[in-house]
PDB file of N, CA and C in Angstrom:
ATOM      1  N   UNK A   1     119.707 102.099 101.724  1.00  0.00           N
ATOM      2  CA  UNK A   1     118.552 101.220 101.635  1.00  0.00           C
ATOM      3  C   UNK A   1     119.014  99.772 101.541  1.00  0.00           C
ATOM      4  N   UNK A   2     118.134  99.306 100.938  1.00  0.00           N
ATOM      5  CA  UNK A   2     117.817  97.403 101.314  1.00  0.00           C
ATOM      6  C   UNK A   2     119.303  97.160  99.911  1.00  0.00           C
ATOM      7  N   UNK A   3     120.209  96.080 100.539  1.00  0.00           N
ATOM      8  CA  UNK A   3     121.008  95.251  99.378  1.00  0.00           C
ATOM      9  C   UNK A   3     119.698  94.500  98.529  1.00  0.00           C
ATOM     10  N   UNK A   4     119.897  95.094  97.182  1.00  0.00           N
ATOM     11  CA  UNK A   4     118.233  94.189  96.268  1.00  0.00           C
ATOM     12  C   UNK A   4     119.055  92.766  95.873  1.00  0.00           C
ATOM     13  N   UNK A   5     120.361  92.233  96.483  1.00  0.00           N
ATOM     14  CA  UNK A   5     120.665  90.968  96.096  1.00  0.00           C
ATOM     15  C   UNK A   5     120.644  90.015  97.619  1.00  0.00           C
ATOM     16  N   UNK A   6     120.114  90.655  98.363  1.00  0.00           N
ATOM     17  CA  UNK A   6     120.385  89.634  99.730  1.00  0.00           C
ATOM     18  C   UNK A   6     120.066  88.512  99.469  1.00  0.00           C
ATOM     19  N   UNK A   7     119.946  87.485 100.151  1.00  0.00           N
ATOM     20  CA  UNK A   7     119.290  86.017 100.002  1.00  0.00           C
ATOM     21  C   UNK A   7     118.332  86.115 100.764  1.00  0.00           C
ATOM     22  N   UNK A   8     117.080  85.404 100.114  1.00  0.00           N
ATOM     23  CA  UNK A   8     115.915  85.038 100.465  1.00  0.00           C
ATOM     24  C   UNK A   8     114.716  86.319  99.877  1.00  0.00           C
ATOM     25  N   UNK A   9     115.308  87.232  98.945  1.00  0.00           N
ATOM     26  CA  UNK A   9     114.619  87.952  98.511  1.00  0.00           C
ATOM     27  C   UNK A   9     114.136  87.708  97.056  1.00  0.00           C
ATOM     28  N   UNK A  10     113.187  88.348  96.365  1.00  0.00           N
ATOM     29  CA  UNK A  10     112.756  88.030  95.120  1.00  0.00           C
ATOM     30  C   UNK A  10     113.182  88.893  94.634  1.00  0.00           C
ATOM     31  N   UNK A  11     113.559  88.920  93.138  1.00  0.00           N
ATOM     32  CA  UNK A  11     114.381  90.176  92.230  1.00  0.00           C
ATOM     33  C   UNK A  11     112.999  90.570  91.564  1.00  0.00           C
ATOM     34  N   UNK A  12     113.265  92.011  92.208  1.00  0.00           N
ATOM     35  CA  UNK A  12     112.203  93.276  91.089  1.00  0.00           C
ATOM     36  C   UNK A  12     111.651  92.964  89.683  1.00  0.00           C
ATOM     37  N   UNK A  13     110.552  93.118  89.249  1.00  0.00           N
ATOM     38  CA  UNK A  13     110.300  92.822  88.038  1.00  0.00           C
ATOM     39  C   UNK A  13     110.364  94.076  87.662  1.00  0.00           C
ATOM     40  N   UNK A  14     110.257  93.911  85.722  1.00  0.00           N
ATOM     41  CA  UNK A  14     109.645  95.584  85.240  1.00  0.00           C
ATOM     42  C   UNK A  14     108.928  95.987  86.313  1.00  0.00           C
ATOM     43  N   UNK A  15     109.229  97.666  85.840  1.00  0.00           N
ATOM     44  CA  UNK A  15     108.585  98.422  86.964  1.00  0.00           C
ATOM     45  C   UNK A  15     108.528  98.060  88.424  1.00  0.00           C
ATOM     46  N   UNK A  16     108.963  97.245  88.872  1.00  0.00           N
ATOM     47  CA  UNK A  16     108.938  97.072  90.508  1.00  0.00           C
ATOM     48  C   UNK A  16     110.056  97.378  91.116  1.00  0.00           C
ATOM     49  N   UNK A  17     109.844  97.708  92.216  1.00  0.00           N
ATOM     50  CA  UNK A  17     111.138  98.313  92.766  1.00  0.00           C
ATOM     51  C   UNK A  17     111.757  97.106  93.469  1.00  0.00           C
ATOM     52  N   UNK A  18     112.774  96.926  94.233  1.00  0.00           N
ATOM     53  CA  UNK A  18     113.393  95.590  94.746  1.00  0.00           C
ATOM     54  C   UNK A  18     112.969  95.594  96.185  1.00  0.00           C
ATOM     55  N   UNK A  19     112.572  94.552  96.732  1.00  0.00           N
ATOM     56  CA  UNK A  19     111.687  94.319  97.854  1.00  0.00           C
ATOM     57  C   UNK A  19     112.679  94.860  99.356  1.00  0.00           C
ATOM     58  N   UNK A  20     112.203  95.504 100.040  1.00  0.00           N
ATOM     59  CA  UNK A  20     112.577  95.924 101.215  1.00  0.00           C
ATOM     60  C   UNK A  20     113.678  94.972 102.264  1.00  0.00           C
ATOM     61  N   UNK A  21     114.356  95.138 102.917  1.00  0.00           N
ATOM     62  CA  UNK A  21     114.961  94.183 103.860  1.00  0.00           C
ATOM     63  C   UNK A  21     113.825  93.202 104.456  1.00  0.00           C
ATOM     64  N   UNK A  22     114.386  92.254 104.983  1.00  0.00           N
ATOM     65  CA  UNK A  22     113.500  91.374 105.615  1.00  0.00           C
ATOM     66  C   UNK A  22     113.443  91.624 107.283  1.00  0.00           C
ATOM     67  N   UNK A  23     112.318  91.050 107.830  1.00  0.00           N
ATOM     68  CA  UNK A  23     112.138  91.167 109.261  1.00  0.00           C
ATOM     69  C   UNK A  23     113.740  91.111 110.090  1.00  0.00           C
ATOM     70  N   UNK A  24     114.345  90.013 109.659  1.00  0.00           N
ATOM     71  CA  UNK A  24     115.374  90.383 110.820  1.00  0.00           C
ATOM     72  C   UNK A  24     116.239  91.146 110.208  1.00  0.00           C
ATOM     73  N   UNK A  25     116.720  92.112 109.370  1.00  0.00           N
ATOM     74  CA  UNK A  25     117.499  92.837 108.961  1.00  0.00           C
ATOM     75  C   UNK A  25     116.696  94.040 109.094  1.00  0.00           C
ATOM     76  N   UNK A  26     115.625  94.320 109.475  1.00  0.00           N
ATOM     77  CA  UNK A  26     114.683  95.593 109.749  1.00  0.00           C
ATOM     78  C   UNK A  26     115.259  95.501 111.294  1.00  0.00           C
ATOM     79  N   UNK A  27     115.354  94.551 112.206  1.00  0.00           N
ATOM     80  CA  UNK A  27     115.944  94.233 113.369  1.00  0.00           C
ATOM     81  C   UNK A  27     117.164  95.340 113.890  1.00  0.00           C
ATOM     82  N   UNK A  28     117.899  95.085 112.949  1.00  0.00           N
ATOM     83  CA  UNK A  28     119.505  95.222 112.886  1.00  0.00           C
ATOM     84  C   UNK A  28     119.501  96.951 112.322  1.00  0.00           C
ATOM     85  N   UNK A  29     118.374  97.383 111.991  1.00  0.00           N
ATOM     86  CA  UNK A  29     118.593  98.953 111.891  1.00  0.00           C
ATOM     87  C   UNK A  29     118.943  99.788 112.937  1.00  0.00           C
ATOM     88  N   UNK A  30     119.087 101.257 112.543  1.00  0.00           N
ATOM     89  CA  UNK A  30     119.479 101.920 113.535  1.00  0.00           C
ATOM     90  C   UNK A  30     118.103 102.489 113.681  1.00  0.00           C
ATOM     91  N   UNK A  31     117.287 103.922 114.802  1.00  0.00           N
ATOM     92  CA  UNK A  31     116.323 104.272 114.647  1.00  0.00           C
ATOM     93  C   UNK A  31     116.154 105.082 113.677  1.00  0.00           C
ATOM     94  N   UNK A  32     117.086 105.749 113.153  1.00  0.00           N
ATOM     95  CA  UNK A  32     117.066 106.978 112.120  1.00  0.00           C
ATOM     96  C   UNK A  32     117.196 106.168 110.740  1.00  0.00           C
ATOM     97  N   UNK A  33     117.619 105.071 110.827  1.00  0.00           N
ATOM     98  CA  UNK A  33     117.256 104.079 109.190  1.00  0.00           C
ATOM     99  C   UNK A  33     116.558 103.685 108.903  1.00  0.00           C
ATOM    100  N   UNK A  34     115.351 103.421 110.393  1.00  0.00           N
ATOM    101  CA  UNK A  34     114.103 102.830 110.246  1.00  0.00           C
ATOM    102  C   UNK A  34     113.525 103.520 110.098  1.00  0.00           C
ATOM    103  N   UNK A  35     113.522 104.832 110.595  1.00  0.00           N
ATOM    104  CA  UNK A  35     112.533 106.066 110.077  1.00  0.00           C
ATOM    105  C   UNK A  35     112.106 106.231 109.074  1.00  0.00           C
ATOM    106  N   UNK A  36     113.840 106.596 108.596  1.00  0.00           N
ATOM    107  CA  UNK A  36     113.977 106.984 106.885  1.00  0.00           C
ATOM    108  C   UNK A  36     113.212 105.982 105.677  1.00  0.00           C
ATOM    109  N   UNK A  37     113.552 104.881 106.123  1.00  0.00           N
ATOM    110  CA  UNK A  37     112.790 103.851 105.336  1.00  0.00           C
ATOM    111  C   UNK A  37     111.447 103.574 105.624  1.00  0.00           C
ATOM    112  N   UNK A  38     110.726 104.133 106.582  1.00  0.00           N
ATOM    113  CA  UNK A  38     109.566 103.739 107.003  1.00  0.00           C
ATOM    114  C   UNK A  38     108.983 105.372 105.944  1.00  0.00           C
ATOM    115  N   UNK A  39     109.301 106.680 106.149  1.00  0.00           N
ATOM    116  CA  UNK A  39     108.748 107.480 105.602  1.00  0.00           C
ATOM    117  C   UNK A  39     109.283 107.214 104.298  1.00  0.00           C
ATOM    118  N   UNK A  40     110.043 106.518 103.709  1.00  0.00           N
ATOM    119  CA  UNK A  40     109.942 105.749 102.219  1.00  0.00           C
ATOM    120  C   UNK A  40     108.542 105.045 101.669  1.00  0.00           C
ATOM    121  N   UNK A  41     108.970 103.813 102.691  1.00  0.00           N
ATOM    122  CA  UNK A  41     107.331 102.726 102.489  1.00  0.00           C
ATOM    123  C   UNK A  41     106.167 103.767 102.368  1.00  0.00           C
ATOM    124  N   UNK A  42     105.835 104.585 103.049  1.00  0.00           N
ATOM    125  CA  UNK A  42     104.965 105.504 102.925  1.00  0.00           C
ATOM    126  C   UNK A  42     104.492 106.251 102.023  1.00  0.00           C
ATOM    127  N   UNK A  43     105.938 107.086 101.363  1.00  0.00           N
ATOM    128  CA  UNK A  43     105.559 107.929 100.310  1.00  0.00           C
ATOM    129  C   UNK A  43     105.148 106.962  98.791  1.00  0.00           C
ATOM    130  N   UNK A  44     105.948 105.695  99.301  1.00  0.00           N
ATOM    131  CA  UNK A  44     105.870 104.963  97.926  1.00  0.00           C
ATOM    132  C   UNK A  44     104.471 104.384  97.927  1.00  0.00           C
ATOM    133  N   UNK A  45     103.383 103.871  98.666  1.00  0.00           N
ATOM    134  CA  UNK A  45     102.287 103.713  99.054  1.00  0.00           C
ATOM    135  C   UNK A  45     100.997 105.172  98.990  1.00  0.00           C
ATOM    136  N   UNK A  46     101.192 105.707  99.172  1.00  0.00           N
ATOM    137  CA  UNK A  46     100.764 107.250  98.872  1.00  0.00           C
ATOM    138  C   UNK A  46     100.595 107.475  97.506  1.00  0.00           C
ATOM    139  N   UNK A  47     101.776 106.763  96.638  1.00  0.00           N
ATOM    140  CA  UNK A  47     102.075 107.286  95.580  1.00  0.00           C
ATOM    141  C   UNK A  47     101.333 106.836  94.627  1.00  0.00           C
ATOM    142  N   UNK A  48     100.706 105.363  94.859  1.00  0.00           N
ATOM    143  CA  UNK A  48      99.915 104.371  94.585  1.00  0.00           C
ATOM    144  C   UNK A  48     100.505 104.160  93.069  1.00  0.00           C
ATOM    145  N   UNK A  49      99.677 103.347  92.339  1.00  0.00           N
ATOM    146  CA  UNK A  49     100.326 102.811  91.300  1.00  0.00           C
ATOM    147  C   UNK A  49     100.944 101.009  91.934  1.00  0.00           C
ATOM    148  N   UNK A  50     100.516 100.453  92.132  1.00  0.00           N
ATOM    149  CA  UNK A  50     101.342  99.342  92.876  1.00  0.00           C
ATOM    150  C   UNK A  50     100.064  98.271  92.731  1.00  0.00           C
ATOM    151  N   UNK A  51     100.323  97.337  92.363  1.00  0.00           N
ATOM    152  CA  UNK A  51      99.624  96.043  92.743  1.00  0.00           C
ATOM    153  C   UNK A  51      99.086  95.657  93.803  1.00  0.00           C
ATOM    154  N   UNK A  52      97.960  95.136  94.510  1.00  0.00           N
ATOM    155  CA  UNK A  52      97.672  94.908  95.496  1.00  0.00           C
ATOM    156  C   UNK A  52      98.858  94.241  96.526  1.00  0.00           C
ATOM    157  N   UNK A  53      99.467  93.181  96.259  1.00  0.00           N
ATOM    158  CA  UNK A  53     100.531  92.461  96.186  1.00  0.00           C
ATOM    159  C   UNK A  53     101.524  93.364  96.493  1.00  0.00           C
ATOM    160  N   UNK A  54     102.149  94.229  96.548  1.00  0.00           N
ATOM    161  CA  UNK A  54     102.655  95.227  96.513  1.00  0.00           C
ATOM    162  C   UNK A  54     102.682  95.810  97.567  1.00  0.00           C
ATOM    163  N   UNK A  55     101.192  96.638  97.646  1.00  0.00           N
ATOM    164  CA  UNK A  55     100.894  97.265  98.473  1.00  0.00           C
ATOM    165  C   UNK A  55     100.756  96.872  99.822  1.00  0.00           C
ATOM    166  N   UNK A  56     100.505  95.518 100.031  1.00  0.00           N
ATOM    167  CA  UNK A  56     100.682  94.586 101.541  1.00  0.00           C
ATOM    168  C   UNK A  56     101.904  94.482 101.445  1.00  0.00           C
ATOM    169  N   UNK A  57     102.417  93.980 100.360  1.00  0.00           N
ATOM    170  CA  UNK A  57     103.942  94.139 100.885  1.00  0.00           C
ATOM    171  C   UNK A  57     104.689  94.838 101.594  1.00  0.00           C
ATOM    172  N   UNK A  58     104.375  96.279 101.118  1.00  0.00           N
ATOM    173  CA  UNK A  58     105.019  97.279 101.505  1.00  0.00           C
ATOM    174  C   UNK A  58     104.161  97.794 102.907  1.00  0.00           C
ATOM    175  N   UNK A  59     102.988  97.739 103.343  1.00  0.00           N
ATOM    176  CA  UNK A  59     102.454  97.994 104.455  1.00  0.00           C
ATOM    177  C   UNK A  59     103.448  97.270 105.454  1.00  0.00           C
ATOM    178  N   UNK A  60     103.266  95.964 105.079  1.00  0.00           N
ATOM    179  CA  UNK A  60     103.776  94.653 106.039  1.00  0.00           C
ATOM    180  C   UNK A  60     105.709  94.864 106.580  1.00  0.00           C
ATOM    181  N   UNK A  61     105.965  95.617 105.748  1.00  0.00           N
ATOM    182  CA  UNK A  61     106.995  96.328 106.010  1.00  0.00           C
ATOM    183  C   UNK A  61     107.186  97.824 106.918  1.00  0.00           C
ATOM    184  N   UNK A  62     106.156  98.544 106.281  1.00  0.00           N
ATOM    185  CA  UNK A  62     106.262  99.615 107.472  1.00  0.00           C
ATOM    186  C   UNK A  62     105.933  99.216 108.662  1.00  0.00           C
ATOM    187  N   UNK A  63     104.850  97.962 108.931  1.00  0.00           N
ATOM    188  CA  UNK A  63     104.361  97.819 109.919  1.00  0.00           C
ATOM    189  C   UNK A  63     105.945  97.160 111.101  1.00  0.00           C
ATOM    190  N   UNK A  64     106.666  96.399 110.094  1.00  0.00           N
ATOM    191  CA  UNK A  64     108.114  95.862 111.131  1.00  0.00           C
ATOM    192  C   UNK A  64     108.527  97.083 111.086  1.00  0.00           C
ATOM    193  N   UNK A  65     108.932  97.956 109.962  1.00  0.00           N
ATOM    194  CA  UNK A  65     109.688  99.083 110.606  1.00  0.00           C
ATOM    195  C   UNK A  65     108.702 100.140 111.888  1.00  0.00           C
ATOM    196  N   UNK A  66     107.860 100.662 112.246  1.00  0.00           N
ATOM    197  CA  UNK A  66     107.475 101.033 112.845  1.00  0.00           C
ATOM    198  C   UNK A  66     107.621 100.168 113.918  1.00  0.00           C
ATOM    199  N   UNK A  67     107.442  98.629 114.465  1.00  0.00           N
ATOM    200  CA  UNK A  67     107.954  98.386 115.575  1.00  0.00           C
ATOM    201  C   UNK A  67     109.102  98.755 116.119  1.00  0.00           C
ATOM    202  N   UNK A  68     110.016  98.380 114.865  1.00  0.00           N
ATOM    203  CA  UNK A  68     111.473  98.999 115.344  1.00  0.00           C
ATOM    204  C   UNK A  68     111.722 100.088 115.825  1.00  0.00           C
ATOM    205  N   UNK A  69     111.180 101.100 115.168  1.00  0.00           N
ATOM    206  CA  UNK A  69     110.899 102.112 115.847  1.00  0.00           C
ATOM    207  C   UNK A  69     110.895 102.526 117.109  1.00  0.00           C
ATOM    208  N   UNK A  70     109.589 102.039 117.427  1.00  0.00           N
ATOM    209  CA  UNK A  70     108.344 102.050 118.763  1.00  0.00           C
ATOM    210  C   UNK A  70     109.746 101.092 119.525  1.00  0.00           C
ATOM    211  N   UNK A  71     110.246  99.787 119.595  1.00  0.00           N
ATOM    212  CA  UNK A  71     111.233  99.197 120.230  1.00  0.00           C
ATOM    213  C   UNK A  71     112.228  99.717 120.433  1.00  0.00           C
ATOM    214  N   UNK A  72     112.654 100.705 120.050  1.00  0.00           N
ATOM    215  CA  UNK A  72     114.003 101.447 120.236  1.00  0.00           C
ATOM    216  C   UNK A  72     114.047 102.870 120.881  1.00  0.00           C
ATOM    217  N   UNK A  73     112.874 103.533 120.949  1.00  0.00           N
ATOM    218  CA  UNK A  73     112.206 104.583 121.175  1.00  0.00           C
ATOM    219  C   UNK A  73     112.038 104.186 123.110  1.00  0.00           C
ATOM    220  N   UNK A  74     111.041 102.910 122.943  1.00  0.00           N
ATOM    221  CA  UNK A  74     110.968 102.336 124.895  1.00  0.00           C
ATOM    222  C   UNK A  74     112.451 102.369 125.473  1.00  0.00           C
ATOM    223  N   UNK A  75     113.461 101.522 124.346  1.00  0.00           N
ATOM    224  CA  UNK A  75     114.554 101.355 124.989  1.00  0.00           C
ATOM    225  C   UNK A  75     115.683 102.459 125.322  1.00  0.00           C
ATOM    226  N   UNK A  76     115.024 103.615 124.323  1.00  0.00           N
ATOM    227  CA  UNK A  76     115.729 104.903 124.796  1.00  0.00           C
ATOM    228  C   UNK A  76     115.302 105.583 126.078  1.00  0.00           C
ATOM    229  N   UNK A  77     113.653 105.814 126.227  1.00  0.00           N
ATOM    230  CA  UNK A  77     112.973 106.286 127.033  1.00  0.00           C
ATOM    231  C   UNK A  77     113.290 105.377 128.367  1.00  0.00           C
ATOM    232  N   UNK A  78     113.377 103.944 128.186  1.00  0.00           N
ATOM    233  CA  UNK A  78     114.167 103.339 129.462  1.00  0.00           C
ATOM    234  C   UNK A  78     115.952 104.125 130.154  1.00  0.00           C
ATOM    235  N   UNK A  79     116.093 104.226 128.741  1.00  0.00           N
ATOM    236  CA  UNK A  79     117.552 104.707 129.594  1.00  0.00           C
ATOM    237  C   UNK A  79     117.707 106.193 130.106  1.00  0.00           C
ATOM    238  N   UNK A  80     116.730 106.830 129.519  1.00  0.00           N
ATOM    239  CA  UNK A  80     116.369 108.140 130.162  1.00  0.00           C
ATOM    240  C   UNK A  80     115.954 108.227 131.239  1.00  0.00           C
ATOM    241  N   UNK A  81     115.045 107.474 131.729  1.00  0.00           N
ATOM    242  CA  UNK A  81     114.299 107.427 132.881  1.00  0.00           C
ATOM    243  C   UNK A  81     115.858 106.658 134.474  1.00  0.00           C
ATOM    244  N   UNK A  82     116.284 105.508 133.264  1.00  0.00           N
ATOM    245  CA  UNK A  82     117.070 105.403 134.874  1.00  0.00           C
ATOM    246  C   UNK A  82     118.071 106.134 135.048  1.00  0.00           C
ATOM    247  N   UNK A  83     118.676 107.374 133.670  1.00  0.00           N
ATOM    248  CA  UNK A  83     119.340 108.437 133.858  1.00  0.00           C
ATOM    249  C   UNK A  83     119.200 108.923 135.130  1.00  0.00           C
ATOM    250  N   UNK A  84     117.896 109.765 134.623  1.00  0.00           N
ATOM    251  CA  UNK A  84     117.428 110.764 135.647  1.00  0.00           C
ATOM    252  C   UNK A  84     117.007 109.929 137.153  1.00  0.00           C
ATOM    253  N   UNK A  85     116.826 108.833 137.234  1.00  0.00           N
ATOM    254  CA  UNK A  85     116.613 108.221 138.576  1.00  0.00           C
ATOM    255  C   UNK A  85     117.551 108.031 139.052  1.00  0.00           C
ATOM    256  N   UNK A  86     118.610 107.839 138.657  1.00  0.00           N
ATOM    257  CA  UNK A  86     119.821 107.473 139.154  1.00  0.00           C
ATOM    258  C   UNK A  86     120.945 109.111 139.610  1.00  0.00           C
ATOM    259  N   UNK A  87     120.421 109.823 139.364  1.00  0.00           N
ATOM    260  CA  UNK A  87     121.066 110.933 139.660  1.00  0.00           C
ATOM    261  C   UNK A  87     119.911 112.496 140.710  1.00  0.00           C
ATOM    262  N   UNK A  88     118.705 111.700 140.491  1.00  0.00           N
ATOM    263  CA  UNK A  88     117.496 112.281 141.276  1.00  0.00           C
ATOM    264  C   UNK A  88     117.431 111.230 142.621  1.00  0.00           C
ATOM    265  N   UNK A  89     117.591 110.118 142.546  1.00  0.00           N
ATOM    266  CA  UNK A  89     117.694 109.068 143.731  1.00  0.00           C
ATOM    267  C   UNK A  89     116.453 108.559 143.852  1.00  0.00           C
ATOM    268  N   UNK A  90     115.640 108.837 142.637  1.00  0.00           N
ATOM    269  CA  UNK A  90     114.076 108.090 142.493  1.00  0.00           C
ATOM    270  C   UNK A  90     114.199 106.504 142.463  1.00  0.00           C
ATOM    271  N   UNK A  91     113.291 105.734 143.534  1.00  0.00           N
ATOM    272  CA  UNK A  91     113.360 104.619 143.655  1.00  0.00           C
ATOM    273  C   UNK A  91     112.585 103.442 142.094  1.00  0.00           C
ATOM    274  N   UNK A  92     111.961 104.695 141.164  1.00  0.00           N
ATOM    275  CA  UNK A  92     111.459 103.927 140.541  1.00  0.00           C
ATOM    276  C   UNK A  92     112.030 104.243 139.086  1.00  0.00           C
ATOM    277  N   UNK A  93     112.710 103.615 138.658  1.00  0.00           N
ATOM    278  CA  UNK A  93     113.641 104.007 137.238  1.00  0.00           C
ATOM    279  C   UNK A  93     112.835 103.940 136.414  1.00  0.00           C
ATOM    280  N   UNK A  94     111.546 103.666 136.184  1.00  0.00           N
ATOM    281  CA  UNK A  94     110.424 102.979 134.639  1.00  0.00           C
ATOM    282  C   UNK A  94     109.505 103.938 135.369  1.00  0.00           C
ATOM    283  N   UNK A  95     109.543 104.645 136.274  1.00  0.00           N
ATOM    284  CA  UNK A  95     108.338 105.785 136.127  1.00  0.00           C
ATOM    285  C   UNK A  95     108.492 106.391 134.912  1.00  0.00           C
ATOM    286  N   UNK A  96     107.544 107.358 134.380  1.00  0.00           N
ATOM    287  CA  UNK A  96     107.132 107.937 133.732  1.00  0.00           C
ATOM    288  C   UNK A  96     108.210 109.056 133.561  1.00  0.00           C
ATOM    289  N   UNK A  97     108.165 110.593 132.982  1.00  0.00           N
ATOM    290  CA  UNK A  97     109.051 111.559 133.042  1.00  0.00           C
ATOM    291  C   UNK A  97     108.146 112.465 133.583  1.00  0.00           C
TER     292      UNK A  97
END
């Protein structure tokens, strides 16, 4: 999970947990870290108990991790597609499967 001493982050109060990576270090994940941490944000939101404050926080976070996601997911499905085009001799590599 997130270093809770990076710079530019706020340190956890009682009871709070230490704030998530930031947008460009959500960037720099892999897809299976963003997952993992995205079905984190989740369960911890579910779990409720959290400050409003909090709770956007932590949305506003799944919401970058889920791009990452969704961004890494196209860029796989891109390289699949010109896989198989490139060895099928399909003129269109971003078709569909």
């Amino acid at each position: 999970m997130a270093d809770s001493g990076a710079a530019g982050e706020k340190p956890a109060q009682d009871g709070e947990q230490a704030p998530e990576q930031t947008g460009a270090q959500a960037g720099a994940l892999s897809y299976e870290q963003a997952r993992d941490e995205l079905a984190s944000v989740v369960k911890r939101l579910e779990a409720g108990g959290l400050t409003l404050e909090q709770s956007l926080e932590l949305w506003e976070r799944g919401e970058r991790l889920a791009a990452v996601c969704e961004r890494l997911l196209e860029g796989a499905r891109a390289r699949l597609s010109a896989v198989t085009a490139e060895r099928s001799g399909d003129p269109e590599p971003g078709a569909p499967f």
